[in-house]
Protein backbone atom coordinates (compact mmCIF):
# COMPACT_ATOMS: atom_id res chain seq x y z
CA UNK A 1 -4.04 38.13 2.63
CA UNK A 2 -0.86 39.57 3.42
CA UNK A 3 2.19 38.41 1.97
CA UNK A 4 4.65 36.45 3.80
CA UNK A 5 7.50 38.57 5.27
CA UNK A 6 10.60 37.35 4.93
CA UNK A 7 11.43 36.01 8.08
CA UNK A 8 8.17 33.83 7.39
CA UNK A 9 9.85 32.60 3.94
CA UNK A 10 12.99 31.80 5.82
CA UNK A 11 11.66 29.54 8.13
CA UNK A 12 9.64 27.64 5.50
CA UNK A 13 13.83 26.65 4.30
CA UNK A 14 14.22 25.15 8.17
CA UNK A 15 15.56 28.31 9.27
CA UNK A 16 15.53 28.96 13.51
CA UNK A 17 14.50 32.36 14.25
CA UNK A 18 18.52 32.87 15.61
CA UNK A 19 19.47 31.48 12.29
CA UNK A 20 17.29 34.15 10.67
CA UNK A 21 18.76 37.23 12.65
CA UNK A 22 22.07 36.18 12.18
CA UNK A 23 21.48 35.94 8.51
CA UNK A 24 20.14 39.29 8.25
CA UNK A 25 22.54 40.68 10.14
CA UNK A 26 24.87 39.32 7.66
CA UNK A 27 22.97 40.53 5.06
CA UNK A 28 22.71 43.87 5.82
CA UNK A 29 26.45 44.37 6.20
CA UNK A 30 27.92 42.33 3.30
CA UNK A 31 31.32 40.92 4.45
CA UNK A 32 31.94 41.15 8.44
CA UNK A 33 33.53 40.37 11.14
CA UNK A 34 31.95 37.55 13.18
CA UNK A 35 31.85 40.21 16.63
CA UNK A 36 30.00 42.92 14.51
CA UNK A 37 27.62 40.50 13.34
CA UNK A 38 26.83 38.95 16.86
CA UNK A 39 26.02 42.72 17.90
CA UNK A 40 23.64 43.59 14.48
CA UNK A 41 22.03 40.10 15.37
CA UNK A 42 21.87 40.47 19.42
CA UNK A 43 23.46 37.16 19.75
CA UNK A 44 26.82 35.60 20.77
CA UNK A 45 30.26 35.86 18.94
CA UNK A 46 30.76 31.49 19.36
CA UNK A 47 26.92 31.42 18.22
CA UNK A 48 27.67 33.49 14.82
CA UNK A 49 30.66 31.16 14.06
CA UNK A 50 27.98 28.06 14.77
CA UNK A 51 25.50 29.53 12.46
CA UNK A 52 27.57 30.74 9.96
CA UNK A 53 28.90 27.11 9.40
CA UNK A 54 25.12 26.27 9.09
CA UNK A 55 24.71 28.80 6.81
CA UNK A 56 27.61 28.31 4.43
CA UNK A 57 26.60 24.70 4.24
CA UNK A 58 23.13 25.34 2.26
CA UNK A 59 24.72 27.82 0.51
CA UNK A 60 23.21 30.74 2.22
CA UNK A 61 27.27 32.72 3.23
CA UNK A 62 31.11 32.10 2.59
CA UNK A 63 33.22 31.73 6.14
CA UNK A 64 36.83 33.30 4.93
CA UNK A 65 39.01 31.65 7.56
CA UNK A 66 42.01 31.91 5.47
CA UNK A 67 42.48 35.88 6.75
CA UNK A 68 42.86 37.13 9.92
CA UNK A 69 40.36 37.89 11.50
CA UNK A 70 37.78 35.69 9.83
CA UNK A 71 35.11 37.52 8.32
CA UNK A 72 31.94 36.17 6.49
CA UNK A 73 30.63 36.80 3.56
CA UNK A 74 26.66 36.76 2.51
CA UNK A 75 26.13 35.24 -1.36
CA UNK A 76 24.15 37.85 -3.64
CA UNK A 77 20.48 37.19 -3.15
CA UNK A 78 20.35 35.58 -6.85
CA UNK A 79 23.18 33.05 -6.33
CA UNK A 80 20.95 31.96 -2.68
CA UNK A 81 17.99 31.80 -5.00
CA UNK A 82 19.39 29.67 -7.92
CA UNK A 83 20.81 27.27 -5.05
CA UNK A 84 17.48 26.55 -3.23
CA UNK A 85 15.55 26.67 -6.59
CA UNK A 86 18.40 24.00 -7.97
CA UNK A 87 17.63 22.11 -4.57
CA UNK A 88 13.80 22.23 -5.05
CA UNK A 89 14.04 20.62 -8.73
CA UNK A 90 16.07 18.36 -6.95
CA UNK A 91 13.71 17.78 -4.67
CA UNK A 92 10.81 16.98 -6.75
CA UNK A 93 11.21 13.64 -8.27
CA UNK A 94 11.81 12.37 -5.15
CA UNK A 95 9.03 13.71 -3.55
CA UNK A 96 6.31 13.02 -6.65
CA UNK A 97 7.95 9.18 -6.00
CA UNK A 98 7.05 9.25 -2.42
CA UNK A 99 3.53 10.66 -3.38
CA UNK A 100 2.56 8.17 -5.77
CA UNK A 101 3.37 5.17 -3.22
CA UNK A 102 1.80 6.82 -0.70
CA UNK A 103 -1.57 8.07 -2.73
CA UNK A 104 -4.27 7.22 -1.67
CA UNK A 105 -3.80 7.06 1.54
CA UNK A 106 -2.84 10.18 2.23
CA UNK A 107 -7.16 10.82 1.95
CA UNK A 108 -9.88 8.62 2.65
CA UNK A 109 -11.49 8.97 -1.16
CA UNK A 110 -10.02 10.44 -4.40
CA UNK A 111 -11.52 11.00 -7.62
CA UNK A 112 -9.97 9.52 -10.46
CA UNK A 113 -10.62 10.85 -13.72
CA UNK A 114 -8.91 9.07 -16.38
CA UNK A 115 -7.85 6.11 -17.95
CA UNK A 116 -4.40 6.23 -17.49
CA UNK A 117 -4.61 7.40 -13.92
CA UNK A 118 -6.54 4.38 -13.44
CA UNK A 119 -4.28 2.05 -14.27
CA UNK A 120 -1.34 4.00 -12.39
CA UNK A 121 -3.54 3.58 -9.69
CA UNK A 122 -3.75 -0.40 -9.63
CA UNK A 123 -0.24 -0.91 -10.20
CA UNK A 124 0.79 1.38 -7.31
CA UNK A 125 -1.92 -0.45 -5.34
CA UNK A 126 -0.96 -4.18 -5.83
CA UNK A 127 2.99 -2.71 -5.65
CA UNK A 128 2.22 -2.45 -1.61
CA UNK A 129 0.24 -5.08 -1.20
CA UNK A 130 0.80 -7.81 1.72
CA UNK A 131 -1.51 -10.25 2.09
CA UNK A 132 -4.14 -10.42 -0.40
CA UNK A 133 -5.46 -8.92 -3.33
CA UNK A 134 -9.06 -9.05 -4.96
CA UNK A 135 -8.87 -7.36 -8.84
CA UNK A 136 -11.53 -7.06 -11.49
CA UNK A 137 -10.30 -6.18 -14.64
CA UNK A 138 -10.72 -6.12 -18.23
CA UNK A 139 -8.59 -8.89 -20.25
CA UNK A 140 -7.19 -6.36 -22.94
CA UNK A 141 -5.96 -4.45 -19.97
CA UNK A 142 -4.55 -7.23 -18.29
CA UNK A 143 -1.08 -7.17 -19.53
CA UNK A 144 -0.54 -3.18 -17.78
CA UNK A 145 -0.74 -4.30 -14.89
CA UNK A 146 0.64 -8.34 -15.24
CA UNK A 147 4.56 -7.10 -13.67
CA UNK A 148 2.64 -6.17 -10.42
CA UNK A 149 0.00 -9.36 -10.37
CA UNK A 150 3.50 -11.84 -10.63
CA UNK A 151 5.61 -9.49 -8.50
CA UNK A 152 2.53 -9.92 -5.97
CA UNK A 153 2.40 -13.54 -6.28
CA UNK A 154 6.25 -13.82 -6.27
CA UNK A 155 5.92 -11.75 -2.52
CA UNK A 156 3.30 -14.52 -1.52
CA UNK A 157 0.03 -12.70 -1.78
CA UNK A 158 -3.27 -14.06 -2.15
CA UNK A 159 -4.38 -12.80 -5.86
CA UNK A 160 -8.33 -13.78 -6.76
CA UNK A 161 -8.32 -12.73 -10.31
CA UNK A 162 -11.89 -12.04 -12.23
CA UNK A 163 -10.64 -11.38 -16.13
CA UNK A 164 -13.86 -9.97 -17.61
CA UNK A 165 -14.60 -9.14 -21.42
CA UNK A 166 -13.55 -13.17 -22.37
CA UNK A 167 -14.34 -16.47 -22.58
CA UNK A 168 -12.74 -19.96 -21.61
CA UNK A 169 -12.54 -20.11 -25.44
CA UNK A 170 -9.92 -17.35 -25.45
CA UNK A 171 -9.08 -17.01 -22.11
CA UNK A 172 -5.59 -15.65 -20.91
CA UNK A 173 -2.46 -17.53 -19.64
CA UNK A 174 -2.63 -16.56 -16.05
CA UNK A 175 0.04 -18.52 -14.50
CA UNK A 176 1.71 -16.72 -12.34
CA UNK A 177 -0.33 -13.56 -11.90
CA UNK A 178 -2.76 -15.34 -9.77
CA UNK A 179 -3.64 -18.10 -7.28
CA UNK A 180 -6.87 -18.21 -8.57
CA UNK A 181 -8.78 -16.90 -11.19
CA UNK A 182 -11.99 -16.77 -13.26
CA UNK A 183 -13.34 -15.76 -16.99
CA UNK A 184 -16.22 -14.06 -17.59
CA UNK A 185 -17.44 -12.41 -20.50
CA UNK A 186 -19.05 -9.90 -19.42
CA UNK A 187 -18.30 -6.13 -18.75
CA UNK A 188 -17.81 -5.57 -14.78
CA UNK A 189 -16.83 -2.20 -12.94
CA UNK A 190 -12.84 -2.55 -12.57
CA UNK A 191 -12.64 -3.63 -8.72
CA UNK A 192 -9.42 -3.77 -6.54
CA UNK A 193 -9.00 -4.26 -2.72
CA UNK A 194 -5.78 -4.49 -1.64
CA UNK A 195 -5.39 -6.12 2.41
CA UNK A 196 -8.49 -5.28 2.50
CA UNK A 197 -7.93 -1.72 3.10
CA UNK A 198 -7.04 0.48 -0.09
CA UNK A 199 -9.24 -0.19 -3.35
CA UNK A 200 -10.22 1.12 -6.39
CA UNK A 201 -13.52 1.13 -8.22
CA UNK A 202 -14.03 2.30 -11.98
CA UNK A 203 -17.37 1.96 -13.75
CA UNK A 204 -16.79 -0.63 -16.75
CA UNK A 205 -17.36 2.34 -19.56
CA UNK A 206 -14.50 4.66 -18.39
CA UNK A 207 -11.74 2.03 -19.40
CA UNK A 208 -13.93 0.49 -22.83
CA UNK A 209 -14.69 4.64 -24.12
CA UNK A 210 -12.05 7.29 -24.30
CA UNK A 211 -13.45 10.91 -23.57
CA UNK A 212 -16.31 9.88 -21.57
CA UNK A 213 -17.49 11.82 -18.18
CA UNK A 214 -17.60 9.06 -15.76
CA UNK A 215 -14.78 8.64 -12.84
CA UNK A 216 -13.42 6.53 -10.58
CA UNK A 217 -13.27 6.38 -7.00
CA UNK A 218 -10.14 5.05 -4.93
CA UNK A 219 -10.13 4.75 -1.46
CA UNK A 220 -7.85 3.99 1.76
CA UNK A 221 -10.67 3.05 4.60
CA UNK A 222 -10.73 0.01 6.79
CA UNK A 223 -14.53 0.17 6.83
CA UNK A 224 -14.58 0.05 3.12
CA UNK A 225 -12.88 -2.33 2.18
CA UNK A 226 -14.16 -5.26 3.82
CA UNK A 227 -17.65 -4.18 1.71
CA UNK A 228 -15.75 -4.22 -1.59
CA UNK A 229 -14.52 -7.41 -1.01
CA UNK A 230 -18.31 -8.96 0.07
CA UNK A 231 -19.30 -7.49 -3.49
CA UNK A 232 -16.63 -8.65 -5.41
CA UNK A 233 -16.81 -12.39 -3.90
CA UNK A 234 -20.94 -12.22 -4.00
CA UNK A 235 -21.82 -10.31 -7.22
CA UNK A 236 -19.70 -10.77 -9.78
CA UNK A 237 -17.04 -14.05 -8.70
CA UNK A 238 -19.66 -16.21 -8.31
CA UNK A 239 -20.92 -15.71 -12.24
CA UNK A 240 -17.54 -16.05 -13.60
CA UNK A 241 -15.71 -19.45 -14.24
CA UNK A 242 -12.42 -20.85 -13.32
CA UNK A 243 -9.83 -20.99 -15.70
CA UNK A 244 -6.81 -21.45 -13.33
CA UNK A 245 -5.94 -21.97 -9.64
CA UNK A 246 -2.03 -22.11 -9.03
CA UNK A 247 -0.09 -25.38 -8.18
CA UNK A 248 -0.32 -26.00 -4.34
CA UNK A 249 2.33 -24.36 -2.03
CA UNK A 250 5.17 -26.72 -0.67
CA UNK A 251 4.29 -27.25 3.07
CA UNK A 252 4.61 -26.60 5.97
CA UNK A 253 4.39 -22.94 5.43
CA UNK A 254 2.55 -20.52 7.84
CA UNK A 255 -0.30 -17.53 6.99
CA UNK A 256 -1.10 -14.41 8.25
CA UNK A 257 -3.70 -14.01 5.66
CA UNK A 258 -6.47 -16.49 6.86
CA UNK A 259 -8.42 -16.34 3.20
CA UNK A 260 -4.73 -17.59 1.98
CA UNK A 261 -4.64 -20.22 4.37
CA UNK A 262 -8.22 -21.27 3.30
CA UNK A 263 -7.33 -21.74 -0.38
CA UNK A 264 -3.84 -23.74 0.24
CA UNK A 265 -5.67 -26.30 1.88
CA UNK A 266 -8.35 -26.67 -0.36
CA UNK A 267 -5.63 -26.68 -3.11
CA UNK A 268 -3.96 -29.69 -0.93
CA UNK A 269 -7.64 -31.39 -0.17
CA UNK A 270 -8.73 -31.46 -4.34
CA UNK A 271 -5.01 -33.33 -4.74
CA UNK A 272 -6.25 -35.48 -2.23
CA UNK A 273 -3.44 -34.94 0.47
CA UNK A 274 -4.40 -34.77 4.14
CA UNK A 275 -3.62 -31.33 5.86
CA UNK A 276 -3.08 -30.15 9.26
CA UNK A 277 -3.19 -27.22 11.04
CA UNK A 278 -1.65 -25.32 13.71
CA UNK A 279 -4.07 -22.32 14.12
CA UNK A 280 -3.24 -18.90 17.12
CA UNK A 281 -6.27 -16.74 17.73
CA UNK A 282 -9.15 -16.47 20.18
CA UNK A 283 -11.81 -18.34 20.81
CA UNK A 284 -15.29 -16.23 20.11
CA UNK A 285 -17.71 -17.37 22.14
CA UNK A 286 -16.33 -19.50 25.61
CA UNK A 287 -14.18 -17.08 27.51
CA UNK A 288 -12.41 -20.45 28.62
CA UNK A 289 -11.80 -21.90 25.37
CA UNK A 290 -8.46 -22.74 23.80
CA UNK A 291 -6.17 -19.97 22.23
CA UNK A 292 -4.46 -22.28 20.19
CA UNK A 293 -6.34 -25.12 17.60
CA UNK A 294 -3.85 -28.31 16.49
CA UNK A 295 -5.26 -30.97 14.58
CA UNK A 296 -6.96 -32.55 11.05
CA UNK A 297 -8.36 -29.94 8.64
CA UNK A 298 -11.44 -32.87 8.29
CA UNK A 299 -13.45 -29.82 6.13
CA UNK A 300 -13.45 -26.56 4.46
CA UNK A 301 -16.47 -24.09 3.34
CA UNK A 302 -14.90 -21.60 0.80
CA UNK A 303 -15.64 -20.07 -2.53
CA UNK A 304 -12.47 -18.96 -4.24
CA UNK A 305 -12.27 -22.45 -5.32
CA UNK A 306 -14.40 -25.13 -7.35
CA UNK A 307 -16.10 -26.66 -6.32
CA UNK A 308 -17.07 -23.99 -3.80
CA UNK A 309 -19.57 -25.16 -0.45
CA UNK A 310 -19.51 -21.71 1.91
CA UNK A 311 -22.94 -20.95 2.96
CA UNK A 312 -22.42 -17.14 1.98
CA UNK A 313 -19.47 -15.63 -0.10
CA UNK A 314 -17.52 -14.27 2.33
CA UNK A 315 -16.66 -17.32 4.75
CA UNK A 316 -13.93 -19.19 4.54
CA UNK A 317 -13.62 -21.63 7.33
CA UNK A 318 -11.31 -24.61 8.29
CA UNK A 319 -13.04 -27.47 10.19
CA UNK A 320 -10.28 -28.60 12.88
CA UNK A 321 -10.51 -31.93 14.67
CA UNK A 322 -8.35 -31.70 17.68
CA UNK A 323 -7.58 -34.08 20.69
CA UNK A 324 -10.56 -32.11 22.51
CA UNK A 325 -12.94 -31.96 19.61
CA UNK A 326 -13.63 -30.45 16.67
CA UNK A 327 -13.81 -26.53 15.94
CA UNK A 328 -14.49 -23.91 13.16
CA UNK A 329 -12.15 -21.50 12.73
CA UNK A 330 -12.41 -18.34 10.62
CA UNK A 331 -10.35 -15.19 9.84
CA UNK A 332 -9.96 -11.58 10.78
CA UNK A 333 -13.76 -10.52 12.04
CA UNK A 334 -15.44 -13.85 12.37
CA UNK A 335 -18.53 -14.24 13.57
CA UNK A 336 -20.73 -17.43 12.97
CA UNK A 337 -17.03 -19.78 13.60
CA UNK A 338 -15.91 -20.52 17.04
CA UNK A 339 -12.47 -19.38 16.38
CA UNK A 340 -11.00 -16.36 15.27
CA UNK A 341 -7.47 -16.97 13.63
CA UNK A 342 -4.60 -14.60 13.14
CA UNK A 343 -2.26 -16.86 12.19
CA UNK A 344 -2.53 -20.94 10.55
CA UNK A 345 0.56 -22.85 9.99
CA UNK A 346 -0.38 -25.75 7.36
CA UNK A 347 1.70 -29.21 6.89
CA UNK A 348 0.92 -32.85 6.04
CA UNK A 349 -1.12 -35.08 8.09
């Protein structure tokens, strides 16, 4: 492959092909007048004076408009050099900032092959969530990634905790990294979905062995996630037990996240306070049906919570009784409710 001229190279630093002549042209000559330069360059006398104030600004040229007539001046190649270099280093911990939030999404799947990347990983993950958060994870790592868990809660997201590894014997203080969580003391894969989107999955040896060969996966795929999440709630949740589910939320207080909304009025139900709600969505299987659901939250089928009653561990439904009758409603991609909810408002009966 050829190597990049230089007029390539320039326009990698934002430079307009004009921008680059004119440079040159500067170049070439040294120190000059702004008319001999617009005639080396093949451009205008008022453009060279525009350009040149461009190009003094990054450091590129010195305009001497103290003399008469104004000449300009091009910096020695090195000085240009050490400027965009000193720029670039700049640059860079910015940019490595911006990467790290953004990873992974910038790719559908990235290998992850170490410990510590791991765990840079899940706190980066759980920094941007929204809505909810699902998280396997060994108890002795627990406290590397606790700031995120209570930053998460503190931003009102759903956090189902499974702390493997212990017991209810030993078991952590969880309050507020979680809304709910459960113990179990057995070795799991580290699992994390965040909004049910971006995820991480490690195999259970590469954070209990150093120097071993296995890797981990994380990934930023709608499709994906929603599987995760059906694995996490019906292969390993179920097996653990709970240790802690978070005081109830004050009400009335409205939820984007429909598994949210499920839990907070379970919470509210086990206290034994009546809850209603004021659910938006679509109904799912009358074209004519309502758009709106207001009444009596008479029944819920969930499984974040003991005692749990859903049929299979993904649904989470609120049973409404309304002024015409009484409805299921379930969350983002329901399919066996007769509502489809994208938004419940909660308050007291």
């Amino acid at each position: 492959m050829n190597d990049p001229s230089i007029e390539q190279l320039l326009q990698q630093f934002g430079l307009s092909d004009k921008e680059i002549d004119t440079y040159l042209a500067i170049l070439e000559q040294g120190e000059a007048k702004a008319s001999v330069i617009a005639d080396e360059a093949d451009v205008s006398k008022r453009h060279v004076y525009s350009v040149a104030e461009t190009l003094a600004d990054r450091g590129f040229v010195e305009v001497n408009d103290h003399v008469v007539p104004t000449t300009i001046r091009a910096h020695s190649p090195e000085n240009v050099v050490d400027t965009l270099a000193d720029g670039l280093e700049k640059m860079e911990p910015a940019l490595e900032s911006r990467f790290s939030q953004a990873a992974p999404r910038s790719e559908s799947f990235e290998v992850v092959k170490s410990r510590v990347t791991v765990l840079k990983r899940i706190a980066e993950l759980l920094g941007r969530a929204e809505g909810e958060v699902m998280l396997a994870i060994p108890y002795r790592l627990l406290d590397d990634v606790a700031t995120e868990l209570r930053d998460a809660i503190e931003r009102d997201v759903l956090v189902v905790l499974l702390v493997t590894g212990t017991d209810l014997d030993d078991g952590p203080d969880l309050d507020g990294l979680a809304s709910v969580a459960r113990v179990w003391d057995q070795p799991t894969p580290t699992i994390l979905t965040v909004d049910r989107e971006l995820g991480l999955v490690a195999p259970p040896e590469m954070l209990s062995r150093a120097n071993n060969a296995t890797q981990a996966i994380a990934f930023a795929q709608e499709q994906l996630g929603p599987v995760i999440v059906g694995s996490f709630l019906g292969n390993y949740f179920p097996m653990a037990s709970e240790i802690y589910a978070a005081d109830p939320e004050p009400l009335p207080t409205t939820y984007r996240d429909f598994r949210h909304a499920v839990l907070q009025a379970a919470l509210h139900i086990r206290t034994g306070s009546a809850v209603r709600a004021h659910v938006t969505g679509r109904p799912l299987h009358d074209e004519d049906g309502p758009t709106e659901l207001d009444g009596v939250v008479v029944d819920i089928r969930q499984s974040l919570l003991e005692p749990t009653n859903s049929s299979f561990p993904v649904e989470n439904t609120l049973i409404i009784e309304t002024n015409d009758g009484t409805y299921n409603a379930g969350g983002q991609g329901a399919f066996v409710e007769d509502f489809e909810a994208s938004m419940v408002e909660l308050q007291f009966q």
